[in-house]
PDB file of N, CA and C in Angstrom:
ATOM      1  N   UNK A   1     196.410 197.928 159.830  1.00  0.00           N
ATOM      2  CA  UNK A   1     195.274 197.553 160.649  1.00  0.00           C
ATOM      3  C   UNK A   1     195.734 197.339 162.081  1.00  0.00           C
ATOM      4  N   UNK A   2     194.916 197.398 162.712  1.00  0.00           N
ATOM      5  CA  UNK A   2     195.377 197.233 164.354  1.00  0.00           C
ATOM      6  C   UNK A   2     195.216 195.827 164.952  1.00  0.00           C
ATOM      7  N   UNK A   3     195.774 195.714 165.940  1.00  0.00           N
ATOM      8  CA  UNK A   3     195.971 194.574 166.699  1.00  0.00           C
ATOM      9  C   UNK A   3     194.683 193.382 166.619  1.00  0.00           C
ATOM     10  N   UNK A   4     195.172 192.032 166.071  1.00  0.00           N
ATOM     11  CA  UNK A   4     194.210 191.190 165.995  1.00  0.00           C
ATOM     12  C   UNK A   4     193.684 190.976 164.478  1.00  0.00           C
ATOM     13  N   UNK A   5     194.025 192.032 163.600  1.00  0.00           N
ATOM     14  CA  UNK A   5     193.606 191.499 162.295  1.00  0.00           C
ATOM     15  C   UNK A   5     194.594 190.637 161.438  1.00  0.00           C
ATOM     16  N   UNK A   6     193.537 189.685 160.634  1.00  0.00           N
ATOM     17  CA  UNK A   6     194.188 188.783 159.842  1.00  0.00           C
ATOM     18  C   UNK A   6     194.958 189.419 158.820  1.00  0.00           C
ATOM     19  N   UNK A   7     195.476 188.783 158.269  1.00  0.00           N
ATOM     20  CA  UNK A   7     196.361 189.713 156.772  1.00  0.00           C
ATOM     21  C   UNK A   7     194.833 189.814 156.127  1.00  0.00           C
ATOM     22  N   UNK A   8     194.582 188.655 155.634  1.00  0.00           N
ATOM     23  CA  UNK A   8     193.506 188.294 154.608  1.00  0.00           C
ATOM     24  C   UNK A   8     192.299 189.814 155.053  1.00  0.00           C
ATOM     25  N   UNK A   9     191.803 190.648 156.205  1.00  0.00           N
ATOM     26  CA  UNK A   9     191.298 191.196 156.834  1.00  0.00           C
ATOM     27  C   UNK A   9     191.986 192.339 155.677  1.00  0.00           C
ATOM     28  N   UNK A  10     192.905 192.226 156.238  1.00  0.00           N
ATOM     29  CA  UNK A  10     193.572 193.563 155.702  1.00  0.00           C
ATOM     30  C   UNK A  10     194.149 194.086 154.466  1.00  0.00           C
ATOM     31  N   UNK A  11     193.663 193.044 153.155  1.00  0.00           N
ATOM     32  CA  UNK A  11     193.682 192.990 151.628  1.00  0.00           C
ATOM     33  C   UNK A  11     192.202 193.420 151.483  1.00  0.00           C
ATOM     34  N   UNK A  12     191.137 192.850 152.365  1.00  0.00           N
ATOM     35  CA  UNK A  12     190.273 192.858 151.913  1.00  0.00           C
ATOM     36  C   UNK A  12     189.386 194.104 152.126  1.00  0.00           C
ATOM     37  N   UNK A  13     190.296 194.839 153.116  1.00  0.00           N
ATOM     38  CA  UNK A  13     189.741 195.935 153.947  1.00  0.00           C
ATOM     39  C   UNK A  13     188.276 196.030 154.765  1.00  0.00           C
ATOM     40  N   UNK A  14     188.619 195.038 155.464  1.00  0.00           N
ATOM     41  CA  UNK A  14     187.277 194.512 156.798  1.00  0.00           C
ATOM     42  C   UNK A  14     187.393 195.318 157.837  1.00  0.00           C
ATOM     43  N   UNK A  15     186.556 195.645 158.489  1.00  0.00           N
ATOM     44  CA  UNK A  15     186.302 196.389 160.017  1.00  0.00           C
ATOM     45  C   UNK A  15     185.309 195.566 160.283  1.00  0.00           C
ATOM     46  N   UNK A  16     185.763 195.197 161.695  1.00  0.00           N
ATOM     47  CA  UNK A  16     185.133 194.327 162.869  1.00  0.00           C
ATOM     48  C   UNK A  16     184.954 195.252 163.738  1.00  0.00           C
ATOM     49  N   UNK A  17     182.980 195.439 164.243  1.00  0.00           N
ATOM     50  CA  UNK A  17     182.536 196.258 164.649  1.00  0.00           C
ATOM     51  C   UNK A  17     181.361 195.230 165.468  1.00  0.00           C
ATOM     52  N   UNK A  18     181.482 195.969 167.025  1.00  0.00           N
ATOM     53  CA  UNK A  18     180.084 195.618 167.994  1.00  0.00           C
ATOM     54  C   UNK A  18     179.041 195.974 168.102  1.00  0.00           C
ATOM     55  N   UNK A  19     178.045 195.023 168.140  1.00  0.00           N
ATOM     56  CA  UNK A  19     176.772 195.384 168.223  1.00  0.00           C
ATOM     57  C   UNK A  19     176.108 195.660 170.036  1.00  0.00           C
ATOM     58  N   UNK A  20     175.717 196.957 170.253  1.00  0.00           N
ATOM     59  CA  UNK A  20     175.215 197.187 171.650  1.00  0.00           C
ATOM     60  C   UNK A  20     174.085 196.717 171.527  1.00  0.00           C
ATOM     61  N   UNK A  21     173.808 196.534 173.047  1.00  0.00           N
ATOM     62  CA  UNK A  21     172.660 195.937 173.414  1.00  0.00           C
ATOM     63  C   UNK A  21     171.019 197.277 172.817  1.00  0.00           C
ATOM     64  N   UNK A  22     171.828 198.183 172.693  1.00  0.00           N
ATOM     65  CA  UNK A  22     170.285 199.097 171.673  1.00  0.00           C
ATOM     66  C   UNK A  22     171.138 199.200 170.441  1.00  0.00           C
ATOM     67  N   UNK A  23     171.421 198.032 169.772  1.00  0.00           N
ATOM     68  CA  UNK A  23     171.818 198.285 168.132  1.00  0.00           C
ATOM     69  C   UNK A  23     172.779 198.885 167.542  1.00  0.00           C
ATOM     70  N   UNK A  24     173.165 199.534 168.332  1.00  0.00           N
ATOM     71  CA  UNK A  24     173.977 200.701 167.698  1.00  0.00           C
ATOM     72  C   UNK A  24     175.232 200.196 167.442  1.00  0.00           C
ATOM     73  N   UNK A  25     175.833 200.483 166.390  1.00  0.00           N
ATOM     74  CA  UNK A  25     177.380 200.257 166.186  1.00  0.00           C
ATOM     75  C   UNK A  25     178.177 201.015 165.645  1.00  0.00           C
ATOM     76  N   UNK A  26     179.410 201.738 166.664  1.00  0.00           N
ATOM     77  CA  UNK A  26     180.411 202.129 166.240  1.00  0.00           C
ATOM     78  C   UNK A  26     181.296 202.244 165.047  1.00  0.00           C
ATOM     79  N   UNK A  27     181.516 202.847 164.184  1.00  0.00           N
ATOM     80  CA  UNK A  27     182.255 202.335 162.899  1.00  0.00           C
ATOM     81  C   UNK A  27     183.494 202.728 163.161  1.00  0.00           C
ATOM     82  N   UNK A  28     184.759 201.713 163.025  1.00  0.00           N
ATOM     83  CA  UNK A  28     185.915 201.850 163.317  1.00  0.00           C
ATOM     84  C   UNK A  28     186.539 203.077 162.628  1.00  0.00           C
ATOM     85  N   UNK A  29     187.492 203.965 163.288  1.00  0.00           N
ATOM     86  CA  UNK A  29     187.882 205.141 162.664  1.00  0.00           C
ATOM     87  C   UNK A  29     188.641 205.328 161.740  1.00  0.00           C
ATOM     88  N   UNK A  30     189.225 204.413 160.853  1.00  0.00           N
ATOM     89  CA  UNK A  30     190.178 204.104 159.921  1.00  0.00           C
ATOM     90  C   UNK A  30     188.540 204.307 158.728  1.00  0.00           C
ATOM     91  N   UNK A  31     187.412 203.548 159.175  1.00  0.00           N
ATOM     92  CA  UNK A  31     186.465 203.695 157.983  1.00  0.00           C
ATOM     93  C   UNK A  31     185.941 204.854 157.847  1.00  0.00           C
ATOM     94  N   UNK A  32     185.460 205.597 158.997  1.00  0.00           N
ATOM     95  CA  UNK A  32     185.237 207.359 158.946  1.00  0.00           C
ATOM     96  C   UNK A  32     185.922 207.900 158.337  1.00  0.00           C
ATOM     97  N   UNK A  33     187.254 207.763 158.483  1.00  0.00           N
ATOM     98  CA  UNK A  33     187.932 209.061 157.921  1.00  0.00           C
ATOM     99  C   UNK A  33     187.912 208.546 156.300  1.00  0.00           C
ATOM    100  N   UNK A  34     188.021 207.377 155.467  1.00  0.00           N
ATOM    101  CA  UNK A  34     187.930 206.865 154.307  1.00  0.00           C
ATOM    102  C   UNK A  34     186.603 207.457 154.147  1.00  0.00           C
ATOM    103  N   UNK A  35     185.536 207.293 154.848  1.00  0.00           N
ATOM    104  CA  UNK A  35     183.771 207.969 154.279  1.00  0.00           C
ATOM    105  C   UNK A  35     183.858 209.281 154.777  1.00  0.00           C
ATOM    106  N   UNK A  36     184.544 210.096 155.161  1.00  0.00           N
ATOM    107  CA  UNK A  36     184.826 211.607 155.607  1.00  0.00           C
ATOM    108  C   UNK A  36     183.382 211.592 156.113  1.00  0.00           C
ATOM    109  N   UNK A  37     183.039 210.866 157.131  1.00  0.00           N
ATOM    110  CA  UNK A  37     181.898 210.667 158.180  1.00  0.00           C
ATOM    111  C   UNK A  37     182.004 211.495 159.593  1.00  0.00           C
ATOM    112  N   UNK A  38     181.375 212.769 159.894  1.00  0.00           N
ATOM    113  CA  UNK A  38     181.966 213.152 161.324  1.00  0.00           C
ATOM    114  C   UNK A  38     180.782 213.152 162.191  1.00  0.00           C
ATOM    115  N   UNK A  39     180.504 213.591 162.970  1.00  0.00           N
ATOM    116  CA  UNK A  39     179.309 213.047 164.047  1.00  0.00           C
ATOM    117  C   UNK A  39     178.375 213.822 163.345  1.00  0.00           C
ATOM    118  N   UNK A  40     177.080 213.246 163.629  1.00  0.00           N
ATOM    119  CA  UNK A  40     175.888 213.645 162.816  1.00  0.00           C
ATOM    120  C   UNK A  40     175.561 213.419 161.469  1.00  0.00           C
ATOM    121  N   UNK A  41     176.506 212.918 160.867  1.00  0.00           N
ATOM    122  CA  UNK A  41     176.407 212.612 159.301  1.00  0.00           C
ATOM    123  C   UNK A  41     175.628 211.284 159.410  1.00  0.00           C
ATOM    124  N   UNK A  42     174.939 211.133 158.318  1.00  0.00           N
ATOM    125  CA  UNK A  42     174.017 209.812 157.937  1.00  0.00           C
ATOM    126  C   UNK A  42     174.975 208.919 156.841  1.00  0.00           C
ATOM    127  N   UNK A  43     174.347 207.439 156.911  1.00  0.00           N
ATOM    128  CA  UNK A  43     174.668 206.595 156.552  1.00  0.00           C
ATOM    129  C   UNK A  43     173.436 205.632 156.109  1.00  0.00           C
ATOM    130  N   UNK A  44     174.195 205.117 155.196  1.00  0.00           N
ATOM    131  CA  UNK A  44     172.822 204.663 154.423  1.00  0.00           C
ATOM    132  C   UNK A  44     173.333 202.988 153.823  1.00  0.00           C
ATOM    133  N   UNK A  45     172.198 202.316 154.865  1.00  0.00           N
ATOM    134  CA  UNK A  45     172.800 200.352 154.525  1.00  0.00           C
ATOM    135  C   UNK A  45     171.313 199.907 153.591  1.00  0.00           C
ATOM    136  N   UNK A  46     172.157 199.059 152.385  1.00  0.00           N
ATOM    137  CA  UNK A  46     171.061 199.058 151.254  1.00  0.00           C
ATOM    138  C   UNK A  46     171.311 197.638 151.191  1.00  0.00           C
ATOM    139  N   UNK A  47     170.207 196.705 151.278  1.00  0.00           N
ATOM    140  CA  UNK A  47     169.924 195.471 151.163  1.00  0.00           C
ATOM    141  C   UNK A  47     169.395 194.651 150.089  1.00  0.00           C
ATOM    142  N   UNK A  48     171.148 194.280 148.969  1.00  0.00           N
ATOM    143  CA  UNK A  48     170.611 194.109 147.819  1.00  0.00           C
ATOM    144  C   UNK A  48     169.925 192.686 147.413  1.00  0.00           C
ATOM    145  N   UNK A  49     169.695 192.456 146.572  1.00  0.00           N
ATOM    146  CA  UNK A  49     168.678 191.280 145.781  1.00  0.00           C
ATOM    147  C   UNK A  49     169.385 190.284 146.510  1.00  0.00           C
ATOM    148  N   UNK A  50     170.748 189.901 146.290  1.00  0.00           N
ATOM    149  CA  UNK A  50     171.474 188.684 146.601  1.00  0.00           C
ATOM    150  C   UNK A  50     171.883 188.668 148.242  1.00  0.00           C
ATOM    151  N   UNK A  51     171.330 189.589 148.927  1.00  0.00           N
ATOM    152  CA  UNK A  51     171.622 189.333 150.229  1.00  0.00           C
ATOM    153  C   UNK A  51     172.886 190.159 150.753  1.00  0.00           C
ATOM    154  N   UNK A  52     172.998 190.654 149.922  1.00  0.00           N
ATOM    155  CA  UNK A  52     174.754 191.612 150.367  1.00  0.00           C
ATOM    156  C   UNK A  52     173.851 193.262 151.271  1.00  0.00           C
ATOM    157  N   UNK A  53     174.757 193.368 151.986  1.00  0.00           N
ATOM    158  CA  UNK A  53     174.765 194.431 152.598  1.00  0.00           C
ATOM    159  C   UNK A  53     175.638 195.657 152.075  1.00  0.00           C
ATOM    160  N   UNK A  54     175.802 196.779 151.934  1.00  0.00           N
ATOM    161  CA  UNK A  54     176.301 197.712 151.276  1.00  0.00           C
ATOM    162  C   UNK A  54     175.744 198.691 152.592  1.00  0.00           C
ATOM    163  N   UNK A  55     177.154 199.498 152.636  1.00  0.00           N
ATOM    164  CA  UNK A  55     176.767 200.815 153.286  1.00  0.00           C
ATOM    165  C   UNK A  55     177.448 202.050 152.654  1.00  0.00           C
ATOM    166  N   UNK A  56     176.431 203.166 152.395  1.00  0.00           N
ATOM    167  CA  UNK A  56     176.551 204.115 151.459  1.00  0.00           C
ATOM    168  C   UNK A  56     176.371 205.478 152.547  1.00  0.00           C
ATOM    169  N   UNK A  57     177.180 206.616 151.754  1.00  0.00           N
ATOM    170  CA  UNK A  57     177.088 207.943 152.126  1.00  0.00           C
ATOM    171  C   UNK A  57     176.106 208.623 151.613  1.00  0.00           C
ATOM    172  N   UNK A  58     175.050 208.611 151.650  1.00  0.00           N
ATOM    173  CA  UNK A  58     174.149 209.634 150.608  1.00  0.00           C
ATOM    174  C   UNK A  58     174.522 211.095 150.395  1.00  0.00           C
ATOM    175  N   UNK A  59     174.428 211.237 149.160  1.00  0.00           N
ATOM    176  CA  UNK A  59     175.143 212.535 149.004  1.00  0.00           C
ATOM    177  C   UNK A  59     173.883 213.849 149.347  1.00  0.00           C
ATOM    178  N   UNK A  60     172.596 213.512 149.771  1.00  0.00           N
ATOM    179  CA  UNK A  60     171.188 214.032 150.404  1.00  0.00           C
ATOM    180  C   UNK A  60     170.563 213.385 151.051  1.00  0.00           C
ATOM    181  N   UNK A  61     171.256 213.271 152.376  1.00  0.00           N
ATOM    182  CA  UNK A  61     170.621 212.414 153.215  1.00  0.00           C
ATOM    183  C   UNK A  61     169.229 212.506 153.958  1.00  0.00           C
ATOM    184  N   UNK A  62     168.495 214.041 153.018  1.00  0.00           N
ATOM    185  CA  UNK A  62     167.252 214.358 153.929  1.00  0.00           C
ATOM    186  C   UNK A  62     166.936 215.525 153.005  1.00  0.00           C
ATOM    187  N   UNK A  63     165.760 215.450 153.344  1.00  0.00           N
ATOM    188  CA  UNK A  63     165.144 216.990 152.104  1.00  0.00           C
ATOM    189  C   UNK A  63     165.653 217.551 152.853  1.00  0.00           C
ATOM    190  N   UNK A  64     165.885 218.553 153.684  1.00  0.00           N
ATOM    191  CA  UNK A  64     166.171 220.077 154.114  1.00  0.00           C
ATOM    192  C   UNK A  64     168.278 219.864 153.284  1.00  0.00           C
ATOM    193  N   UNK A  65     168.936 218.618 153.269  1.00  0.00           N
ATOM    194  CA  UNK A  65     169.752 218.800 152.303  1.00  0.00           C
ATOM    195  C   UNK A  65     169.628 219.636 151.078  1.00  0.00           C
ATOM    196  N   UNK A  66     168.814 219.416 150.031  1.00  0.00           N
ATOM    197  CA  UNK A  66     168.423 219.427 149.094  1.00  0.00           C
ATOM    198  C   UNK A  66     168.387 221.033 148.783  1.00  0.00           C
ATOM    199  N   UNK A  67     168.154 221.411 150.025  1.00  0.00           N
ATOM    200  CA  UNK A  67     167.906 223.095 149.566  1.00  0.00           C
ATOM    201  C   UNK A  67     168.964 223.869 148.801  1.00  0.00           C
ATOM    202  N   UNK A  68     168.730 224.343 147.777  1.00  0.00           N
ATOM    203  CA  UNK A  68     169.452 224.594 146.891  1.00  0.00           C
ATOM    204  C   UNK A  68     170.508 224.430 145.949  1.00  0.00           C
ATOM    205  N   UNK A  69     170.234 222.942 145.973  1.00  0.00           N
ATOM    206  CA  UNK A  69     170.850 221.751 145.423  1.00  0.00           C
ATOM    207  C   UNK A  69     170.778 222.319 143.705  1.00  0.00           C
ATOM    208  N   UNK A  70     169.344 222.751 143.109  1.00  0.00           N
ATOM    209  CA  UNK A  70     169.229 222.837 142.042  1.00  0.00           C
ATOM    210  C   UNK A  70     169.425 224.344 141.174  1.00  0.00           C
ATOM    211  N   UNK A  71     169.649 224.698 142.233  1.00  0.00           N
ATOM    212  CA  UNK A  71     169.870 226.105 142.206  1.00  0.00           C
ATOM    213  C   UNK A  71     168.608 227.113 142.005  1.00  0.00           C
ATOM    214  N   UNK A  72     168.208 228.172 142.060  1.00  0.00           N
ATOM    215  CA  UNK A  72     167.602 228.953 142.412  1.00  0.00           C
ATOM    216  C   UNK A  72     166.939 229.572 140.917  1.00  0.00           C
ATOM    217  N   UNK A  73     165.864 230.330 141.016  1.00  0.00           N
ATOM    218  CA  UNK A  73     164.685 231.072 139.700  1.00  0.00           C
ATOM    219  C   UNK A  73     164.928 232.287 140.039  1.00  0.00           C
ATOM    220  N   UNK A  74     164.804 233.034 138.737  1.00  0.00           N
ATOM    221  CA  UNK A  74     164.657 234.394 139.052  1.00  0.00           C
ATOM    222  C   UNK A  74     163.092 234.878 139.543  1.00  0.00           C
ATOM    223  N   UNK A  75     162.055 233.941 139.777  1.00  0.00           N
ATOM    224  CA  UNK A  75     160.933 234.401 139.913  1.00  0.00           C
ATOM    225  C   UNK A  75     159.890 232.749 140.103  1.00  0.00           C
ATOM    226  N   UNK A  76     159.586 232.475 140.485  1.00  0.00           N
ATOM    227  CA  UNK A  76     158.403 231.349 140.898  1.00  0.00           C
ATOM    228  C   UNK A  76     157.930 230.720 139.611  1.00  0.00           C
ATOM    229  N   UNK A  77     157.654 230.053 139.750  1.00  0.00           N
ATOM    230  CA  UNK A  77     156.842 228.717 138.318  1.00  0.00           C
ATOM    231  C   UNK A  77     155.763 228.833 139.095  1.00  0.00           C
ATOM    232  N   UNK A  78     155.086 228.609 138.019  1.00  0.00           N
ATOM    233  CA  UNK A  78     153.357 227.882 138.450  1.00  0.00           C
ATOM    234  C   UNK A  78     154.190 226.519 138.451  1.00  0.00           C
ATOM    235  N   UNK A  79     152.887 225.792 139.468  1.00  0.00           N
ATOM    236  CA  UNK A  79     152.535 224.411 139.309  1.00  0.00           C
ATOM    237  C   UNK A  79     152.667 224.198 137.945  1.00  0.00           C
ATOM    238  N   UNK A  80     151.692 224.102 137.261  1.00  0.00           N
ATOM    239  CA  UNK A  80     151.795 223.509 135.980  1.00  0.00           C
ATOM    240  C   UNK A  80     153.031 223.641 135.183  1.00  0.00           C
ATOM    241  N   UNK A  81     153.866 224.459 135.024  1.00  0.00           N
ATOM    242  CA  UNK A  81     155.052 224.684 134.359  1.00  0.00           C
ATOM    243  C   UNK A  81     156.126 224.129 134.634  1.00  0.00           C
ATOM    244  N   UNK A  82     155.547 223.961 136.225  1.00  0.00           N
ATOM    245  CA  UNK A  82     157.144 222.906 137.043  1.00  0.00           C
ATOM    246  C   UNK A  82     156.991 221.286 136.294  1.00  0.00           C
ATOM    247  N   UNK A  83     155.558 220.921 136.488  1.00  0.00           N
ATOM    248  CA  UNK A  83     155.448 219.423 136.391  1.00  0.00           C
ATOM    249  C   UNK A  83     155.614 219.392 135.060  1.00  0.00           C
ATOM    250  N   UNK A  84     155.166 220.219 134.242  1.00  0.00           N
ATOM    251  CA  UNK A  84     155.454 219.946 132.718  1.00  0.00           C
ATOM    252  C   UNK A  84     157.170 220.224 132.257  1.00  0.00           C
ATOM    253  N   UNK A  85     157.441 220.608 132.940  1.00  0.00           N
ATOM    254  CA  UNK A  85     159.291 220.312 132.674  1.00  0.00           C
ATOM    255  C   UNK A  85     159.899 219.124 133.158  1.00  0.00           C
ATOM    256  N   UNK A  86     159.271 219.036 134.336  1.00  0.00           N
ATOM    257  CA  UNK A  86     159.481 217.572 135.201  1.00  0.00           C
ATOM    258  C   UNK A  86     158.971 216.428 134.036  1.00  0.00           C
ATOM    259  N   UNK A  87     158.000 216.477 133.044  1.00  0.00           N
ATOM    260  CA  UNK A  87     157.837 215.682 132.452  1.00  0.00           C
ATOM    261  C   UNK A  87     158.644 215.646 131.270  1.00  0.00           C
ATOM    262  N   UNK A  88     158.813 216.939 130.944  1.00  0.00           N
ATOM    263  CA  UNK A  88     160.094 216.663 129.506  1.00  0.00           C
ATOM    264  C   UNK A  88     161.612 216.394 130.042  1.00  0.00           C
ATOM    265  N   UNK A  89     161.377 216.501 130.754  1.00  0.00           N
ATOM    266  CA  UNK A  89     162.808 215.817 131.916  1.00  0.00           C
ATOM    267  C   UNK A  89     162.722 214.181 131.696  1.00  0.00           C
ATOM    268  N   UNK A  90     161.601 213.455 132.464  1.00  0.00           N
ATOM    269  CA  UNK A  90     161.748 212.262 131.974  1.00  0.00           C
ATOM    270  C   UNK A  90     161.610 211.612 131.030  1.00  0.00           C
ATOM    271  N   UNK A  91     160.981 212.337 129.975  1.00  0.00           N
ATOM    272  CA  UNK A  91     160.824 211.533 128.751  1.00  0.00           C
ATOM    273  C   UNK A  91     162.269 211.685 128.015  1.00  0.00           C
ATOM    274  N   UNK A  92     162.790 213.056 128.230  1.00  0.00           N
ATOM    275  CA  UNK A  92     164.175 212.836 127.776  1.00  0.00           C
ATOM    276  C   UNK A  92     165.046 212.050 128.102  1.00  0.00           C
ATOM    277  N   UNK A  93     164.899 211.877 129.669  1.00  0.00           N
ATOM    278  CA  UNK A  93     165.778 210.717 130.271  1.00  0.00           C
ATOM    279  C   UNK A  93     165.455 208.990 129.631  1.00  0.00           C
ATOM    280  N   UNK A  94     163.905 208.554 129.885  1.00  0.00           N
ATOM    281  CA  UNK A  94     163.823 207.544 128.850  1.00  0.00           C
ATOM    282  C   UNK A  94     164.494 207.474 127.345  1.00  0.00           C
ATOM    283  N   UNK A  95     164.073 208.525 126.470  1.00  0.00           N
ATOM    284  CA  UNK A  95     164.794 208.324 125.459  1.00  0.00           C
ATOM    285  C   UNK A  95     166.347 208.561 124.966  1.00  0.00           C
ATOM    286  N   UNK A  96     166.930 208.644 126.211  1.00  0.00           N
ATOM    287  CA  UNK A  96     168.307 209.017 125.855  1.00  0.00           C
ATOM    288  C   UNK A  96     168.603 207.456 126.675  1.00  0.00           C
ATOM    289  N   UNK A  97     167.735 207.082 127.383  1.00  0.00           N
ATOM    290  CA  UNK A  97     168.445 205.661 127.889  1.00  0.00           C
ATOM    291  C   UNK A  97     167.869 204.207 126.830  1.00  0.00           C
ATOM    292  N   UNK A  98     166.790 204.975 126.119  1.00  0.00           N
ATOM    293  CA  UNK A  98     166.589 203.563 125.169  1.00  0.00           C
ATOM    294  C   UNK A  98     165.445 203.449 125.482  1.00  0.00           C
ATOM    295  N   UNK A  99     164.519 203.443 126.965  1.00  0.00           N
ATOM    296  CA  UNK A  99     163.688 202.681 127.036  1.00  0.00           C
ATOM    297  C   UNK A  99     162.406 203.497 127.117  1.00  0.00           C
ATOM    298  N   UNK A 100     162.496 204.450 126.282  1.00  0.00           N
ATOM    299  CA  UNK A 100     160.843 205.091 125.649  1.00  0.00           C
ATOM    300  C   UNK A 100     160.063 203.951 124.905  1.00  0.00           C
TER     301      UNK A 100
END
């Protein structure tokens, strides 16, 4: 760690970061390169039940991500055929997790 950190800082792996006067804050570069974060990439701070802060990489940080995420048809679905898979999708997912 660089100049000024505590040990205890540096077990715990802390970055001490400024807040500008429009919000914005820098993330120290020791944490970028650990989140393989390069300019333009999103970041994602999730504010859980108990008050903790968490900051996450989304692995689709935006629909136009997504494009071809699921991979591709040899030919178009109807509507109806999409949502009715979409539905045996989740009912499978409920009953493989228990809570059908």
């Amino acid at each position: 760690m660089g100049k000024g950190y505590s040990a205890i800082e540096a077990r715990r792996r802390a970055f001490l970061a400024t807040l500008t006067s429009k919000g914005q804050v820098t993330l120290p570069s020791a944490l970028r390169r650990h989140l393989r974060l390069g300019t333009g990439k999103k970041v994602l701070f999730v504010l859980d039940d108990d008050g903790t802060v968490r900051m996450e990489v989304p692995a689709y940080p935006d629909v136009r991500s997504l494009m071809g995420a699921a991979g591709s048809l040899e030919k178009p679905l109807p509507w109806d055929t999409v949502r009715d898979i979409a539905r045996e999708d989740q009912l499978a997912a409920k009953h493989r997790s228990g809570t059908a």
